[in-house]
C-alpha atoms as a PDB file:
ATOM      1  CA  UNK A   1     -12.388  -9.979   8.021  1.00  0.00           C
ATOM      2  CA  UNK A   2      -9.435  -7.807   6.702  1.00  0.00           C
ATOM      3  CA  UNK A   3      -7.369  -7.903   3.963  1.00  0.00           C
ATOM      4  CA  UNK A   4      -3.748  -7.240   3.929  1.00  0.00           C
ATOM      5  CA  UNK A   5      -1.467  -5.044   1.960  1.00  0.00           C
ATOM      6  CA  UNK A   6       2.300  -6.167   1.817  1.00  0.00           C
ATOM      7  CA  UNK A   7       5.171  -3.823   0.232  1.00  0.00           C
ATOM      8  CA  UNK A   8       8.390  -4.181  -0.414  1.00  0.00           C
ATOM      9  CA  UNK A   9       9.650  -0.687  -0.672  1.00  0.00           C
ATOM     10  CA  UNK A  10      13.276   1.238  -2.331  1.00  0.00           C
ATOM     11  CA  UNK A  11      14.040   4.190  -0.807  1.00  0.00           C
ATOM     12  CA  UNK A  12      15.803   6.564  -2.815  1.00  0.00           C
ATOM     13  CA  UNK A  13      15.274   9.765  -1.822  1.00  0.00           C
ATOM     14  CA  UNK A  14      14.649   9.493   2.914  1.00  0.00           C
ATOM     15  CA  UNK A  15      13.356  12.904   2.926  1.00  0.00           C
ATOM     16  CA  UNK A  16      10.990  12.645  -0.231  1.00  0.00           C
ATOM     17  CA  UNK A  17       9.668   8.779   1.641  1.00  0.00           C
ATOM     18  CA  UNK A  18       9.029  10.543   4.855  1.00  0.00           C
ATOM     19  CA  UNK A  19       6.433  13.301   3.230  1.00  0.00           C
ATOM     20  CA  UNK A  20       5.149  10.707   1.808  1.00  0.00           C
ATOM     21  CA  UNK A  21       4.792   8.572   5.007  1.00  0.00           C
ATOM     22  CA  UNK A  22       3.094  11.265   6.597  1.00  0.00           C
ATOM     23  CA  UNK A  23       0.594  12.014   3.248  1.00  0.00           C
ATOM     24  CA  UNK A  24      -0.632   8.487   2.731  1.00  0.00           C
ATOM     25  CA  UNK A  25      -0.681   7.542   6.828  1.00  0.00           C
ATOM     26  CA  UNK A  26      -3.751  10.337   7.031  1.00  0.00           C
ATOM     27  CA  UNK A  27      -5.406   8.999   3.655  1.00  0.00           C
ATOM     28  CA  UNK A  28      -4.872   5.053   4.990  1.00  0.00           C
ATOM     29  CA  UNK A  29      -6.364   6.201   8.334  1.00  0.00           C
ATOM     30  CA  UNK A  30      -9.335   7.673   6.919  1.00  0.00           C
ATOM     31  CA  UNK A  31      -9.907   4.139   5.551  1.00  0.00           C
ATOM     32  CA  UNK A  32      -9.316   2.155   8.620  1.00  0.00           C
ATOM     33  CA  UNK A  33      -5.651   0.921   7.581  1.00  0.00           C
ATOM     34  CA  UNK A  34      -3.498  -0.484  10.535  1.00  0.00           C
ATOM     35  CA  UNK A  35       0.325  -0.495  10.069  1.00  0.00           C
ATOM     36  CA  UNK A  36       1.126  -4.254  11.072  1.00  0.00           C
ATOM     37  CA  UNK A  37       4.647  -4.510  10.260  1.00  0.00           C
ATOM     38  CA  UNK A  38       7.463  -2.434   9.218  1.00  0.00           C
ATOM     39  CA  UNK A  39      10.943  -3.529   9.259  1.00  0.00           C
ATOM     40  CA  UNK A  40      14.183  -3.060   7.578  1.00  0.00           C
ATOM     41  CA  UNK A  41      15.398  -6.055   4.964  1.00  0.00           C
ATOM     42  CA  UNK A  42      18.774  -7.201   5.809  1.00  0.00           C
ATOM     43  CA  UNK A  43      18.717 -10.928   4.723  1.00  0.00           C
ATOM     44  CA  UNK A  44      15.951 -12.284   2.227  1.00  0.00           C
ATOM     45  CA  UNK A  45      15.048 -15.665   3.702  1.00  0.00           C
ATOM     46  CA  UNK A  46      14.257 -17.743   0.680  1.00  0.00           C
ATOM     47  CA  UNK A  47      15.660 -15.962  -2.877  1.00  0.00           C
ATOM     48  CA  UNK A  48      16.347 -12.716  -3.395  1.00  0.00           C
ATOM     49  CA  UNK A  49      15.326  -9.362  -1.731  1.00  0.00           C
ATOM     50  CA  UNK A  50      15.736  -7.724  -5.065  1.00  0.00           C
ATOM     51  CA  UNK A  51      17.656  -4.654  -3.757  1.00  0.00           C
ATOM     52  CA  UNK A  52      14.118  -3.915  -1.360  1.00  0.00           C
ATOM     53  CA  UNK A  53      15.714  -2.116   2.080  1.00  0.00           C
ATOM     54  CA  UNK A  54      12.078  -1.921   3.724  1.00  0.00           C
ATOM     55  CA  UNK A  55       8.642  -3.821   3.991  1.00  0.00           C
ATOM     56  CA  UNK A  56       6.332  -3.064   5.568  1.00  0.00           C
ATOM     57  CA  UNK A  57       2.406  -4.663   6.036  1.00  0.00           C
ATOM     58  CA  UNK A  58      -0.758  -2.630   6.196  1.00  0.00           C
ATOM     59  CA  UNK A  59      -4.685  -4.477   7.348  1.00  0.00           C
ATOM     60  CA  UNK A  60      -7.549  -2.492   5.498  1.00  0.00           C
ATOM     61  CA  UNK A  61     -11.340  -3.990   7.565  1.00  0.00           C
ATOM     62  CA  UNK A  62     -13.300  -5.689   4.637  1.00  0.00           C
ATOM     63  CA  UNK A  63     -16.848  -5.054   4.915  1.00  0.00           C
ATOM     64  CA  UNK A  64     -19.924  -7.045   3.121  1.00  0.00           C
ATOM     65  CA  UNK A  65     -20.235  -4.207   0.607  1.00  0.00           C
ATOM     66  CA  UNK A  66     -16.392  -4.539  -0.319  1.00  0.00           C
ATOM     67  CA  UNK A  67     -16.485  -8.142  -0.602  1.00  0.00           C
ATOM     68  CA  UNK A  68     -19.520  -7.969  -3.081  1.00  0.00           C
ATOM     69  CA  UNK A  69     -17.637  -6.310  -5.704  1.00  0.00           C
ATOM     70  CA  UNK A  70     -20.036  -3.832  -6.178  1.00  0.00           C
ATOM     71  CA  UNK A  71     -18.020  -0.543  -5.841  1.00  0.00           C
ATOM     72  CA  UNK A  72     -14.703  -2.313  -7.019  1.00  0.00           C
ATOM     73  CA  UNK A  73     -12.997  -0.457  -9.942  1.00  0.00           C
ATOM     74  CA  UNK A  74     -11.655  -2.964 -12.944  1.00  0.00           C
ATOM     75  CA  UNK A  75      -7.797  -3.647 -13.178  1.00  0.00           C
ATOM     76  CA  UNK A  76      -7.587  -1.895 -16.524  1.00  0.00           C
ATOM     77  CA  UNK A  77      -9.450   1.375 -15.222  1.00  0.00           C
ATOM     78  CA  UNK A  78      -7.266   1.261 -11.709  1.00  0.00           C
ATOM     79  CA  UNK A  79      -4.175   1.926 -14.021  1.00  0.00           C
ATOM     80  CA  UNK A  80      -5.757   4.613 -16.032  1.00  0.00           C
ATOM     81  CA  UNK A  81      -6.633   6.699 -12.594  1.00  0.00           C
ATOM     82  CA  UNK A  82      -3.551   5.917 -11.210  1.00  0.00           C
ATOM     83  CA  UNK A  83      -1.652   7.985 -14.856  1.00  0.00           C
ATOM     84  CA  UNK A  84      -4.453  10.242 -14.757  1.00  0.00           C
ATOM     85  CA  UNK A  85      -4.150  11.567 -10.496  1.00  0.00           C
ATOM     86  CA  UNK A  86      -6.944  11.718  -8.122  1.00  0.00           C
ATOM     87  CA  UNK A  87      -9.589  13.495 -10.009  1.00  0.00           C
ATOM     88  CA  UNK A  88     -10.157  10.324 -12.376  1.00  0.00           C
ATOM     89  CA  UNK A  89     -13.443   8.972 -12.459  1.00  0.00           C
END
């Protein structure tokens, strides 16, 4: 089973986006992340693309443990780490 990650991206700064590319490609790796789709947005099909120039898809494997919700991390505390940086606990 997988589970898939889809984002609609802004790029405002190329340079800045491709450091960051080549940051969180290692850190998905380490987690089994496969890039499934990357494309520019030229033409939302239904509604509006919202000023989004890139989207791109991303499958994480889902193990037994991950479905279980036993190391899962509430919404609430996910948003604290995120302010807080990496060394949140």
């Amino acid at each position: 089973m997988s589970a898939l990650m889809i984002a609609n991206i802004t790029v405002k700064n190329p340079e800045k986006f491709q450091e960051y590319i080549a940051k969180t490609s290692k850190v998905a790796a380490t987690f089994g992340a496969e890039l499934v789709y990357r494309a520019k947005v030229d033409k939302a099909l239904n509604g509006d693309s919202y000023g989004h120039g890139l989207t791109i898809i991303v499958k994480f494997p889902v193990s037994k443990k991950s479905m279980s919700g036993t190391d899962r991390m509430p919404i609430s505390r996910s948003r604290h780490c995120a302010k807080k940086g990496p060394t949140c606990k």
